[in-house]
Every structure is written in structure tokens, then in C-alpha cells.
N, C-alpha and C. Protein backbone atom coordinates (compact mmCIF):
# COMPACT_ATOMS: atom_id res chain seq x y z
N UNK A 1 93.86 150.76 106.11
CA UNK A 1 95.15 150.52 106.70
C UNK A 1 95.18 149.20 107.45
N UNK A 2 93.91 148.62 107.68
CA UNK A 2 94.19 147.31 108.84
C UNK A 2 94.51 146.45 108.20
N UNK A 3 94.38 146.33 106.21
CA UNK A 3 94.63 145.11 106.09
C UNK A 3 96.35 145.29 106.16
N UNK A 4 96.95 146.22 105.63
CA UNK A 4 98.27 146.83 105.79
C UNK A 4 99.43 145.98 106.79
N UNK A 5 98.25 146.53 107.86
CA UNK A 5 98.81 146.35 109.49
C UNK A 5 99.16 145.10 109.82
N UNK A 6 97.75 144.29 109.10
CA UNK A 6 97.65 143.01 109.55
C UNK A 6 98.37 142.26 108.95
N UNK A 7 98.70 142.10 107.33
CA UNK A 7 99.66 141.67 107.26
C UNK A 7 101.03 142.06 107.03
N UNK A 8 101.46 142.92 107.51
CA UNK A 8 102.76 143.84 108.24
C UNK A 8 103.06 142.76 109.24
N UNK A 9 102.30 142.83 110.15
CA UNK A 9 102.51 142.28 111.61
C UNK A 9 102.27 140.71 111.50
N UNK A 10 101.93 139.98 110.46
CA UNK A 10 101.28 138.30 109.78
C UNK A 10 103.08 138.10 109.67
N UNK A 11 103.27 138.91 108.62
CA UNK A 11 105.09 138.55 107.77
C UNK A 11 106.06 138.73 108.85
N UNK A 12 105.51 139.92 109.59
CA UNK A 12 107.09 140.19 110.70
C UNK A 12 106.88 138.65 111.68
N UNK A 13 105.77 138.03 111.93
CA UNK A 13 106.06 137.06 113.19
C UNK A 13 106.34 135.86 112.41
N UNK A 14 106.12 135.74 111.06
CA UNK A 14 106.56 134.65 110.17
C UNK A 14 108.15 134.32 109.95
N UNK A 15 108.64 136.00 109.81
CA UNK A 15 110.13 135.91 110.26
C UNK A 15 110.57 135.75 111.33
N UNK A 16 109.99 135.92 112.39
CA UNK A 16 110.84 136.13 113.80
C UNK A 16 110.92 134.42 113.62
N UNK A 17 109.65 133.98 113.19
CA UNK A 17 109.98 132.09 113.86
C UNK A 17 110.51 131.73 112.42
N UNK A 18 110.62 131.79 111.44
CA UNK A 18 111.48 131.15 110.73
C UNK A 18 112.74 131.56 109.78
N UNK A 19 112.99 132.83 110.00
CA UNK A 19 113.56 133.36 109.39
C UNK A 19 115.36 134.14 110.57
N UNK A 20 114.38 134.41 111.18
CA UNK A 20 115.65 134.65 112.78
C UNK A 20 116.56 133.93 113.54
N UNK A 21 116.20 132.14 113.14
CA UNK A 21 116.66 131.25 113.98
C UNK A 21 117.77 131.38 112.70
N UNK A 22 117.63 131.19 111.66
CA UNK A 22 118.93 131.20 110.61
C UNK A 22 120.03 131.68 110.90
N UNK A 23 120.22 133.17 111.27
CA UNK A 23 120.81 133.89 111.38
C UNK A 23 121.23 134.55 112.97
N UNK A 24 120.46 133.89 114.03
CA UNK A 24 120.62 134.37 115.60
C UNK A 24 122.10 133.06 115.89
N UNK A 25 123.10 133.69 116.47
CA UNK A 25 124.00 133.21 117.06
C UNK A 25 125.00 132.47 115.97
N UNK A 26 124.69 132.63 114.99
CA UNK A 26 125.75 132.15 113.84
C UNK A 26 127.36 132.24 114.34
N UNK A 27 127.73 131.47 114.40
CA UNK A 27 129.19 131.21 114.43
C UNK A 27 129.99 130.63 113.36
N UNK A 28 130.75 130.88 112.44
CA UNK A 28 131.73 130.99 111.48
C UNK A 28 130.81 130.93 110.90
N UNK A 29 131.00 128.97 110.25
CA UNK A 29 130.08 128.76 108.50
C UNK A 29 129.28 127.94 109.33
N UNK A 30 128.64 127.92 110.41
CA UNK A 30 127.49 126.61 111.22
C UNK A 30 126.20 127.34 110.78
N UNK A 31 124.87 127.19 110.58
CA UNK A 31 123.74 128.46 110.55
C UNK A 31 122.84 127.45 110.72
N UNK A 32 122.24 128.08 112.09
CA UNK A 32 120.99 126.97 112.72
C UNK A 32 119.44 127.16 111.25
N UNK A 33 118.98 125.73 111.04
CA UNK A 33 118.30 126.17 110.27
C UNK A 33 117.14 125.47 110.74
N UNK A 34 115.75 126.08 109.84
CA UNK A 34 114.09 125.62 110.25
C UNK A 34 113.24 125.07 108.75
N UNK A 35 112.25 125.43 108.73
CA UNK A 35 111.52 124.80 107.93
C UNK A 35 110.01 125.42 107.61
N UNK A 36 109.61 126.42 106.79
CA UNK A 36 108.51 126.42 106.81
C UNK A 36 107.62 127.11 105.96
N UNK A 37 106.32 127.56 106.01
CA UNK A 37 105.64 127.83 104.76
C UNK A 37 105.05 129.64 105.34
N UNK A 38 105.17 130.19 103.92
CA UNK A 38 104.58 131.76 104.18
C UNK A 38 104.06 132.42 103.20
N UNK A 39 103.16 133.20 102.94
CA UNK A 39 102.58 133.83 102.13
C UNK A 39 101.17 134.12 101.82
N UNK A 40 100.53 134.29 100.37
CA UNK A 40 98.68 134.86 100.88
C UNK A 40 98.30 134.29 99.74
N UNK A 41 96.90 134.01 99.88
CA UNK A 41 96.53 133.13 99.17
C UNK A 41 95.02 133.92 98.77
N UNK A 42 94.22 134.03 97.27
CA UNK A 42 92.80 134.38 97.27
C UNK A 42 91.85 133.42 97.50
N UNK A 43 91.05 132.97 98.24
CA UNK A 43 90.17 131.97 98.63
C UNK A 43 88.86 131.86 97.92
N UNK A 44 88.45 133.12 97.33
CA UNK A 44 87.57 133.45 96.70
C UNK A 44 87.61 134.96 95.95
N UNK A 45 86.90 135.51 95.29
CA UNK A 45 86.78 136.96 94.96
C UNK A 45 86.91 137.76 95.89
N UNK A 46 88.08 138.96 96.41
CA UNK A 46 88.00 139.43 97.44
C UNK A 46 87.93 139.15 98.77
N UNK A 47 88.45 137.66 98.91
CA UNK A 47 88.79 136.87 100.20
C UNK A 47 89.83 136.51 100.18
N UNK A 48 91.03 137.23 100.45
CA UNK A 48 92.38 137.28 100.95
C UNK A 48 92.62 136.67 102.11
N UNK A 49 93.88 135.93 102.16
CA UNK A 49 94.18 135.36 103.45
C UNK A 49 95.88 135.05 103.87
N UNK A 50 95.86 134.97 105.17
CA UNK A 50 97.86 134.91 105.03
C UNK A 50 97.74 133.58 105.33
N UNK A 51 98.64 132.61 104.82
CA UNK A 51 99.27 131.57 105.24
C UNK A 51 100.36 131.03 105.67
N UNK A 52 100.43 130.66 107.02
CA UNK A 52 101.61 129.99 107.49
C UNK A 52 101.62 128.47 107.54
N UNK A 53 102.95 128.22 107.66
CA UNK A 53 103.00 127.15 108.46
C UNK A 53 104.67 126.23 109.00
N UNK A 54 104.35 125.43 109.96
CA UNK A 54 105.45 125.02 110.57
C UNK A 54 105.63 123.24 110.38
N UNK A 55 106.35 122.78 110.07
CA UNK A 55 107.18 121.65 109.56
C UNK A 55 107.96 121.28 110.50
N UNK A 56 107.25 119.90 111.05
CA UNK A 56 108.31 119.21 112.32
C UNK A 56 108.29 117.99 111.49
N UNK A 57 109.04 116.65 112.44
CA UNK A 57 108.66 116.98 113.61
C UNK A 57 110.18 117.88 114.49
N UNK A 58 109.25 118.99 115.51
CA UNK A 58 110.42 119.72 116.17
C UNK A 58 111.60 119.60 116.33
N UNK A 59 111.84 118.12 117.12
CA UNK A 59 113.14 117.58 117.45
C UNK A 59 114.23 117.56 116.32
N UNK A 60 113.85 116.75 114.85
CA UNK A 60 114.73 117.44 113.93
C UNK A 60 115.38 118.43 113.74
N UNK A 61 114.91 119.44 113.63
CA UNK A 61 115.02 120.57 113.77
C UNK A 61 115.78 121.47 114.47
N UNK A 62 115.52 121.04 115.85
CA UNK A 62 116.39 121.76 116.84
C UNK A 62 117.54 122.09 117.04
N UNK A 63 118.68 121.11 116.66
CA UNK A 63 119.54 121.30 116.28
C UNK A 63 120.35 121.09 115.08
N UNK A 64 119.63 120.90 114.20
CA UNK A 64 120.12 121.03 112.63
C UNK A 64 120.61 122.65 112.25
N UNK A 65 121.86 122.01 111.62
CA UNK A 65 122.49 123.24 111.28
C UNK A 65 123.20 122.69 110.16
N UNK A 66 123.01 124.03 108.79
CA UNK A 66 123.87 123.61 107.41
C UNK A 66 125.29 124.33 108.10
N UNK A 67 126.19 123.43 107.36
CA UNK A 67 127.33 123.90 107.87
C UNK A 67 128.04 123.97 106.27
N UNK A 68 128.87 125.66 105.99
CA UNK A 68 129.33 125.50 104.87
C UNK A 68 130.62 125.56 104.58
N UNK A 69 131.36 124.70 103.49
CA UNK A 69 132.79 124.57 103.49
C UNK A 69 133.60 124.37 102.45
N UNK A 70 134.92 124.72 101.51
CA UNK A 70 134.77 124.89 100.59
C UNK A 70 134.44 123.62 99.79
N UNK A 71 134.06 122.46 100.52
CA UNK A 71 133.60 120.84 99.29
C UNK A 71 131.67 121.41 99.34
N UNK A 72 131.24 122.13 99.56
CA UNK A 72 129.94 122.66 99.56
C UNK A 72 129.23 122.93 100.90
N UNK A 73 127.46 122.98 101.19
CA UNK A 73 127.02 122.63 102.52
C UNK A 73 126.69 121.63 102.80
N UNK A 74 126.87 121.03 103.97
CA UNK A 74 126.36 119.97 104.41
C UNK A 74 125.13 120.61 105.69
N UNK A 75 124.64 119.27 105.97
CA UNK A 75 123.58 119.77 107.22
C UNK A 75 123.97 118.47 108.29
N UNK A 76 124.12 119.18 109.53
CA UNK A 76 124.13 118.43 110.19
C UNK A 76 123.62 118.63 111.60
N UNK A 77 123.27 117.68 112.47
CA UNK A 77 122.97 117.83 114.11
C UNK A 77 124.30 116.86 115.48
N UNK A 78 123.44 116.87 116.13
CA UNK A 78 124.63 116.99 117.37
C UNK A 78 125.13 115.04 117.14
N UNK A 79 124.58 114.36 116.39
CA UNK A 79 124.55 112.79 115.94
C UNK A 79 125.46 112.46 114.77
N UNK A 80 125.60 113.87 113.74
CA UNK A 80 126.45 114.31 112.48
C UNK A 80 126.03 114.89 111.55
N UNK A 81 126.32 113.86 110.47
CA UNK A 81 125.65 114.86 109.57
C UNK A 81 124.14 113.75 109.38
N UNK A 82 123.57 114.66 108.75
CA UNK A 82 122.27 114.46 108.32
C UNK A 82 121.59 114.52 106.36
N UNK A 83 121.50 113.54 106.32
CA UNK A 83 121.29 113.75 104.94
C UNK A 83 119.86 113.62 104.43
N UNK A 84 118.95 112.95 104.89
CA UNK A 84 117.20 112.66 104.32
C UNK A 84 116.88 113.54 105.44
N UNK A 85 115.39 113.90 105.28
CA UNK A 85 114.83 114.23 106.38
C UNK A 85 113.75 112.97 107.18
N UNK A 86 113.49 113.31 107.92
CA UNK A 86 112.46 111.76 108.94
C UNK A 86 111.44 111.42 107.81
N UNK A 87 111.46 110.35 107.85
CA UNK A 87 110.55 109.19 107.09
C UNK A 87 108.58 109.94 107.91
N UNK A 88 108.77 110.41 108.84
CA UNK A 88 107.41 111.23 109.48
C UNK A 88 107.35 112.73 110.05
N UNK A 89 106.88 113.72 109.31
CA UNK A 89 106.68 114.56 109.13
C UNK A 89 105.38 115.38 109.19
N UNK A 90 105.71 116.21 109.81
CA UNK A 90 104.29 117.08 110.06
C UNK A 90 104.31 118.21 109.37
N UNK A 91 103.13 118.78 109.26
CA UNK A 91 102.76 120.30 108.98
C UNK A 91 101.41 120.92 110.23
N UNK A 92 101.57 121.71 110.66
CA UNK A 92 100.81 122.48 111.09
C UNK A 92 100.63 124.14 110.18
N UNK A 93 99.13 123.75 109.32
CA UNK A 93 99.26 125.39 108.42
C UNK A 93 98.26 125.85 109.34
N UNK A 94 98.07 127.43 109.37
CA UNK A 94 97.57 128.20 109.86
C UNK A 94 96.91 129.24 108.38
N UNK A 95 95.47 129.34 108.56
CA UNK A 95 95.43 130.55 107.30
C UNK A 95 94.21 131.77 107.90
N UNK A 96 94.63 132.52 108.25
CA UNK A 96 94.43 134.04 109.19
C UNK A 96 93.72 134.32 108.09
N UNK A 97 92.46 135.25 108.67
CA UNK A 97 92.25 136.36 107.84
C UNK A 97 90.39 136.21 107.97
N UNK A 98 89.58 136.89 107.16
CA UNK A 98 89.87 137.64 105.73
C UNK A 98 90.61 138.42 105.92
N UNK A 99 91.30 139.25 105.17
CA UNK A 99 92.18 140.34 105.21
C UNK A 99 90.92 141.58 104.77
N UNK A 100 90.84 143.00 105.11
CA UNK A 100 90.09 143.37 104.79
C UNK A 100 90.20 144.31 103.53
N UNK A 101 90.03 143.97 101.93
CA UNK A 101 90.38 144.17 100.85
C UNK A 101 90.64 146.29 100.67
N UNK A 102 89.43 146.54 101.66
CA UNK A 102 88.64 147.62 101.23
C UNK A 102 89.63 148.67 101.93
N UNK A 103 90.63 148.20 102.79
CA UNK A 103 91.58 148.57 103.64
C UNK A 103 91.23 149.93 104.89
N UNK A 104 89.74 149.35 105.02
CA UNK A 104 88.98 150.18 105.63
C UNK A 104 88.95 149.70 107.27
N UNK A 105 88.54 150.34 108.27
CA UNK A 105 89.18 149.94 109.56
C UNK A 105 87.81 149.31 110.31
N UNK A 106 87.39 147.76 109.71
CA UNK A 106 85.79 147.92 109.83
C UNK A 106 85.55 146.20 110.43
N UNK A 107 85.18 145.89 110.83
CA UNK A 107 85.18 144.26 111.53
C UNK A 107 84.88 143.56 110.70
N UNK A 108 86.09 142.91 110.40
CA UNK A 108 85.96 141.03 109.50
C UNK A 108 84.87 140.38 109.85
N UNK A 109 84.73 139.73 109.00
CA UNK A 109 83.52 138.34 109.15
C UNK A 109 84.38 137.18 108.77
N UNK A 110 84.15 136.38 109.65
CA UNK A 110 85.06 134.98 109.66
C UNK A 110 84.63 134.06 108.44
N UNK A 111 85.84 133.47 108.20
CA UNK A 111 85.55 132.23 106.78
C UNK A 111 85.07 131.28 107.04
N UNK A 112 83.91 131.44 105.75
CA UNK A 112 83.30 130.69 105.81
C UNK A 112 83.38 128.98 106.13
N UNK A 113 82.77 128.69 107.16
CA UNK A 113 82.45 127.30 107.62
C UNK A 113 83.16 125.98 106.03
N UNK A 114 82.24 126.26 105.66
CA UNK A 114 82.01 125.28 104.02
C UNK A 114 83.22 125.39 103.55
N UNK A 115 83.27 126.42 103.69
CA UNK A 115 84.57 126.92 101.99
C UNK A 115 86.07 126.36 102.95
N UNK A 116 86.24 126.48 104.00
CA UNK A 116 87.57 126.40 104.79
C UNK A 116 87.50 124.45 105.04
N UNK A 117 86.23 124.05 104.88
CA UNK A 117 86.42 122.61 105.68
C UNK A 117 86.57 121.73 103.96
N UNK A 118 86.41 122.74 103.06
CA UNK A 118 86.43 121.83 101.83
C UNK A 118 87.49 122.01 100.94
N UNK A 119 88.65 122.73 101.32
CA UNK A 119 89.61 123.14 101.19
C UNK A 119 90.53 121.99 100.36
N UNK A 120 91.14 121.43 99.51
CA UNK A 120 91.77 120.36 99.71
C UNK A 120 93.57 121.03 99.52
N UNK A 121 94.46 120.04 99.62
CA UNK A 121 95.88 120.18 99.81
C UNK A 121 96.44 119.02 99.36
N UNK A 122 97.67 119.79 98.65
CA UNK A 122 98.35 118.73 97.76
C UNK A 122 99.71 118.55 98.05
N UNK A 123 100.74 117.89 98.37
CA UNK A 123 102.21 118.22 98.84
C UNK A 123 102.93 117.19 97.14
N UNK A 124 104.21 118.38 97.07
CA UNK A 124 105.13 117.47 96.59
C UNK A 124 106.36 117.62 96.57
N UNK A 125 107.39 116.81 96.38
CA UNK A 125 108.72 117.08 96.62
C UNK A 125 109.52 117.60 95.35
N UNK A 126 110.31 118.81 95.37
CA UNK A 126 110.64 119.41 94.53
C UNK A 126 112.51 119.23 94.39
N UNK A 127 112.65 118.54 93.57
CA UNK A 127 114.60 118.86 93.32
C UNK A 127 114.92 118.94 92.04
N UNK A 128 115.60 120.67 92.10
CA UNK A 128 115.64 121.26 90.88
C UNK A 128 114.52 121.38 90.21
N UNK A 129 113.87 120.85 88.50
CA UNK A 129 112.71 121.31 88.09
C UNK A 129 111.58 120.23 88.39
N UNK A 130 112.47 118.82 88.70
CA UNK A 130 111.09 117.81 88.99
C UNK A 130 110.64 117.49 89.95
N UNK A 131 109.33 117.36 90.13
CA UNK A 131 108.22 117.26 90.73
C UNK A 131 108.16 115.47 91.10
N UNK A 132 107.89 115.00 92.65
CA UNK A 132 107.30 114.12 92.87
C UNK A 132 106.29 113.92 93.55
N UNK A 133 105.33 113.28 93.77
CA UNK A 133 104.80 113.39 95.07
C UNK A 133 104.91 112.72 96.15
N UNK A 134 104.80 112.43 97.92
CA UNK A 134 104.76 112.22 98.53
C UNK A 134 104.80 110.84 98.94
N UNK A 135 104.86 109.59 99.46
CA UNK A 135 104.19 108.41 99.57
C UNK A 135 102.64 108.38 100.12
N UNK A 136 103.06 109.28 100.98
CA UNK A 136 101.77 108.94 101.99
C UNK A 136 101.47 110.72 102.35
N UNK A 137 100.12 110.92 102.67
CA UNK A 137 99.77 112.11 102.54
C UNK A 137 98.65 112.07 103.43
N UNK A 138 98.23 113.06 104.26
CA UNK A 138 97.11 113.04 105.50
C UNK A 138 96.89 114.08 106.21
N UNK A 139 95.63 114.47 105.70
CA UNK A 139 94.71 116.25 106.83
C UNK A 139 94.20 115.21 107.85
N UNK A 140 94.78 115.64 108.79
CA UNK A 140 94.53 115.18 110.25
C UNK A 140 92.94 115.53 110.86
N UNK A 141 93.44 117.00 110.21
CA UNK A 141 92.47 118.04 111.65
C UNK A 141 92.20 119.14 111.04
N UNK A 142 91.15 120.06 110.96
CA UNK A 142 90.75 120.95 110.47
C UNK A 142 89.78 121.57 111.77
N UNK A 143 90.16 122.47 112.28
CA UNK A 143 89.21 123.72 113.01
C UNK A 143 89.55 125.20 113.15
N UNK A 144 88.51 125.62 113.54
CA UNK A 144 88.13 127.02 113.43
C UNK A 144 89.29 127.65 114.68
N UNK A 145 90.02 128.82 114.66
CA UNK A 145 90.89 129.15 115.74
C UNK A 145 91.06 130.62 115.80
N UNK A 146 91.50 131.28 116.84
CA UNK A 146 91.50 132.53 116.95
C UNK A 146 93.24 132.58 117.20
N UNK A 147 93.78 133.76 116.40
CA UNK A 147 95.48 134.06 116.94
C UNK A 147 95.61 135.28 117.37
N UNK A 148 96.67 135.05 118.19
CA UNK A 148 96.47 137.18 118.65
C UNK A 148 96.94 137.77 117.74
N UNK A 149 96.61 139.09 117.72
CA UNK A 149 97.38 140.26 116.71
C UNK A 149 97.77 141.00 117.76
N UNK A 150 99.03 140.89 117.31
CA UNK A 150 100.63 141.69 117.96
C UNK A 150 99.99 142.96 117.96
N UNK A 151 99.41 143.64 116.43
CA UNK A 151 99.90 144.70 115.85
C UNK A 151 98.48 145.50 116.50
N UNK A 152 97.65 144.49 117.28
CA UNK A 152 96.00 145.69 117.87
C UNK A 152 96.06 145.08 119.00
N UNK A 153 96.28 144.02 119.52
CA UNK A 153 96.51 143.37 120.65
C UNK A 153 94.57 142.75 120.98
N UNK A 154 94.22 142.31 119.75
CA UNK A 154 92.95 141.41 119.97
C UNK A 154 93.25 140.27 119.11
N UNK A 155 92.19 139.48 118.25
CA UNK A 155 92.67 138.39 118.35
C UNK A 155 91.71 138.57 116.82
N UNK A 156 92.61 137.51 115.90
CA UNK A 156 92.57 136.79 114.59
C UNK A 156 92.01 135.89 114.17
N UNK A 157 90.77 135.89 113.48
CA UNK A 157 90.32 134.66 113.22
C UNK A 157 90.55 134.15 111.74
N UNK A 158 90.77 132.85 112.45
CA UNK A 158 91.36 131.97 111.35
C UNK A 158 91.02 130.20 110.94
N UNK A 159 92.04 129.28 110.24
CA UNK A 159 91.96 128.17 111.15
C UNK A 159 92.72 127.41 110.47
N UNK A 160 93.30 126.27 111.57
CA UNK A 160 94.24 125.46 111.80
C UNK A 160 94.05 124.11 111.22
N UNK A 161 95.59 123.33 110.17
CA UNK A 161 95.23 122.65 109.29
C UNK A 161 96.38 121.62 110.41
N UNK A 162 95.99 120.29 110.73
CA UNK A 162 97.49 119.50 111.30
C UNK A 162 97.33 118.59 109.77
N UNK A 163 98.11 118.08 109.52
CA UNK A 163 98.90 117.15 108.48
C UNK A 163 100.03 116.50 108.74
N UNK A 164 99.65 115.23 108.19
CA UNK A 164 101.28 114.81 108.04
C UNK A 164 101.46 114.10 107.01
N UNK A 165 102.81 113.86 106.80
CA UNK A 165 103.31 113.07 105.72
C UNK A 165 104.24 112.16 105.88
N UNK A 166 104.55 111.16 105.32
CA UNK A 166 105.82 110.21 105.22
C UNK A 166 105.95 109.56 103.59
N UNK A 167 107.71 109.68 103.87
CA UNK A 167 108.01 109.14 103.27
C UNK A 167 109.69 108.86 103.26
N UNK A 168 110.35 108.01 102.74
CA UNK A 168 111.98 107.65 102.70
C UNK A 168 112.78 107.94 102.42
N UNK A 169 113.76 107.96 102.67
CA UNK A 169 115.38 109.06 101.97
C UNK A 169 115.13 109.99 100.84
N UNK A 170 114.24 111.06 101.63
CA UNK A 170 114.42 112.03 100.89
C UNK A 170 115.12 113.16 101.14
N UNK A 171 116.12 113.40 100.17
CA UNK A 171 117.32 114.58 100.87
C UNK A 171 117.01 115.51 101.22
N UNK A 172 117.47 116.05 102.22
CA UNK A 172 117.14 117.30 102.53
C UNK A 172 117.82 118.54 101.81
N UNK A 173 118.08 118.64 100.57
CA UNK A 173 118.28 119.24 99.78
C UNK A 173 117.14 119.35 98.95
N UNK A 174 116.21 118.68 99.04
CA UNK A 174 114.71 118.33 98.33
C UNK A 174 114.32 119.61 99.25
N UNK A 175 113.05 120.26 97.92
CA UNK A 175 111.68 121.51 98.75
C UNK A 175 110.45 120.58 98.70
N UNK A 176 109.71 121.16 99.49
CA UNK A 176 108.81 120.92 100.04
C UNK A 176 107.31 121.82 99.15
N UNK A 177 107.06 121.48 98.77
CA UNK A 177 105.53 122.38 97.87
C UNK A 177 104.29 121.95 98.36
N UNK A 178 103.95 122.76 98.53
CA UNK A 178 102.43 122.56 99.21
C UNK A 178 101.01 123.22 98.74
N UNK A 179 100.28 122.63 98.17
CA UNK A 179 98.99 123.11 96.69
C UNK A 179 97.84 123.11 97.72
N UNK A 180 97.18 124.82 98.23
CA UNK A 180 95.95 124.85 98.29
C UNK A 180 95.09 124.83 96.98
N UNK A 181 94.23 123.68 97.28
CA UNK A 181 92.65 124.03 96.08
C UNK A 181 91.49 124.13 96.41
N UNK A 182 90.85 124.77 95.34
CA UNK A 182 89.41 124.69 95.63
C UNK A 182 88.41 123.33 95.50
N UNK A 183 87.32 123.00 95.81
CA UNK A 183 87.01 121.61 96.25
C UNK A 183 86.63 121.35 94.00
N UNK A 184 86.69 122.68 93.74
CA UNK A 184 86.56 122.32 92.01
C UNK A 184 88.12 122.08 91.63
N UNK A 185 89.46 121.99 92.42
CA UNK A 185 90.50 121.80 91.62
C UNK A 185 91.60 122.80 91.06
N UNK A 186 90.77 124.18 91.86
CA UNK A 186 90.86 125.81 91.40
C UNK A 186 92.46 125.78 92.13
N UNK A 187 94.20 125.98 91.82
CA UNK A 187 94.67 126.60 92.81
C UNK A 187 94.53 127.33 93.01
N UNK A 188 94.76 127.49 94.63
CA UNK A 188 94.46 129.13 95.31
C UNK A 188 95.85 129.54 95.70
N UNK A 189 96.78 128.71 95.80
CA UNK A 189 98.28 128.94 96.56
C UNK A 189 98.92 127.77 96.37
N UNK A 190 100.26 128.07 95.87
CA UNK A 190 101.67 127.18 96.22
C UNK A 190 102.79 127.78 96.61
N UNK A 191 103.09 127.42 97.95
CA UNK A 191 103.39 127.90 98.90
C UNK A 191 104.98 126.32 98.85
N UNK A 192 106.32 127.28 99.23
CA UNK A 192 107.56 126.50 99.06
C UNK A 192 108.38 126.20 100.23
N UNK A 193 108.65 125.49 100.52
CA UNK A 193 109.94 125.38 101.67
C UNK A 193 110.88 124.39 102.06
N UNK A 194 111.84 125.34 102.60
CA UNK A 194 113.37 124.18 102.03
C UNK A 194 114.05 124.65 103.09
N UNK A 195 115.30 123.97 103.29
CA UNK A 195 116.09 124.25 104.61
C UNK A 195 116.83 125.73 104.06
């Protein structure tokens, strides 16, 4: 049941932060919107893991809202409308776990050192079926981190990816794709996100 639990309680806080701001305080056709990455990935044979992540930088964000009308949606903030997103861009991924396959109620062993620092990541920009990639592309930071669990009230081990990216008028009608691999080239996850 813990792996159940765990990611029960992984997806519900994935929605509260990106999925709740959509829809909290909506007024007519305005809908505050966010940005970000969710889902599980196999790392190895029987090494399950959840992945998040959050897409700044913040300030964008904050007050961006698609606004819809019958000439279509637009997006806009408190300056107007908004059409590319910032030429500099972050990711902060997070990837929790092992998950415990056996769904037995028995203490994880943390991922492995090697396998997590050799990880590589691929971003590209998606509108409609074609694929581009990025200009500029960059793993900042890679370490080992602990997150609480809501759902036992101890703590998650995991670890924390910073990244960033840039690049120029790209609409924000463009998704966002993001390719975990293995250091052989293996995907392990592509993971999507769009306003």
C-alpha cells in the first residue's frame, strides 16, 4: 500500500501547485495560469520514481492569465497581453522515490548516487506535431534531497535537478518537452507542459 499512498499523496500536491491555481478565483473567461511537469518515470528494472517539476522564472507567472473570447485565447498579465514566453527560463525537477514496487510497507533505499548524477536531460519545444530544440540548454545543479510526505508525515528521499534554458520569441502557445535518459541514451520519461 505505501507505494499507493505515496504516490496518491506525490499527484494530489502536484495538483494543489499546478493544477488549483487554474481554476481558484476564476472570474468570467480570465483563468490564472502556471507551468509545469508531472508524472513517473522507470529508472531502472523495478526502480520507479515520481517526477515533478516547476517552470519559472516565478514572476512571469504570477500574474499571467489566458483570457478567453469569442476571436480565441489570449494570455495576458497586468502589462497586457503576452505573447513569447522570457528569453530565460528555469526548471527546477524534483524525482522522489524509489517507489516501493513490492507495495509492501518496508523502508526504501535511496537512489543510487551514480545512476541519479548520470542522468542526462533533453528539452524541446513542441507546436502541434513539430519538434525543435532549445537554443541554449543547462543542468545547473544536481543533489541529493529529502521532501516531506504529507501522506506519513516523515520525509522523502529524492533529488533535485535546477536547469535552465533560453531562448527567443517563443509563443507561448508552444509545449515544453522534457527527455529523461539513461547515460546509454535509454528514455526513461517524456514528461509535457504548456500553459
Amino acid at each position: 500500500m505505501r507505494r499507493k499512498q505515496l504516490t496518491a499523496c506525490l499527484f494530489f500536491a502536484a495538483a494543489v501547485l499546478l493544477l488549483i491555481p487554474s481554476f481558484a478565483g476564476t472570474k468570467g473567461k480570465n483563468h490564472p495560469r502556471s507551468m509545469g511537469f508531472g508524472g513517473t518515470a522507470e529508472l531502472g528494472e523495478n526502480l520507479h520514481v515520481v517526477v515533478l517539476g516547476a517552470i519559472g522564472p516565478p514572476a512571469f507567472f504570477r500574474s499571467l492569465q489566458s483570457v478567453d473570447s469569442s476571436a480565441g485565447t489570449t494570455f495576458q498579465n497586468e502589462a497586457g497581453e503576452v505573447r513569447f514566453f522570457p528569453e530565460h527560463m528555469t526548471i527546477t525537477l524534483r524525482i522522489l522515490g524509489p517507489l516501493d514496487h513490492t507495495e509492501r510497507s518496508v523502508p526504501l533505499k535511496k537512489l543510487d548516487h551514480d545512476l541519479m548524477e548520470s542522468l542526462r536531460f533533453k528539452i524541446r519545444w513542441k507546436r502541434g506535431m513539430r519538434m525543435r530544440p532549445v537554443k541554449e540548454f543547462r543542468l545547473l545543479a544536481a543533489s541529493e534531497s529529502s521532501f516531506a510526505d504529507l501522506d506519513n508525515f516523515g520525509l522523502i528521499r529524492g533529488w533535485t535537478y535546477e536547469m535552465v534554458l533560453e531562448d527567443s520569441e517563443v509563443p507561448v502557445t508552444d509545449h515544453l518537452v522534457l527527455y529523461i535518459s539513461s547515460p546509454e541514451d535509454k528514455v526513461l520519461a517524456r514528461l509535457s507542459a504548456f500553459l
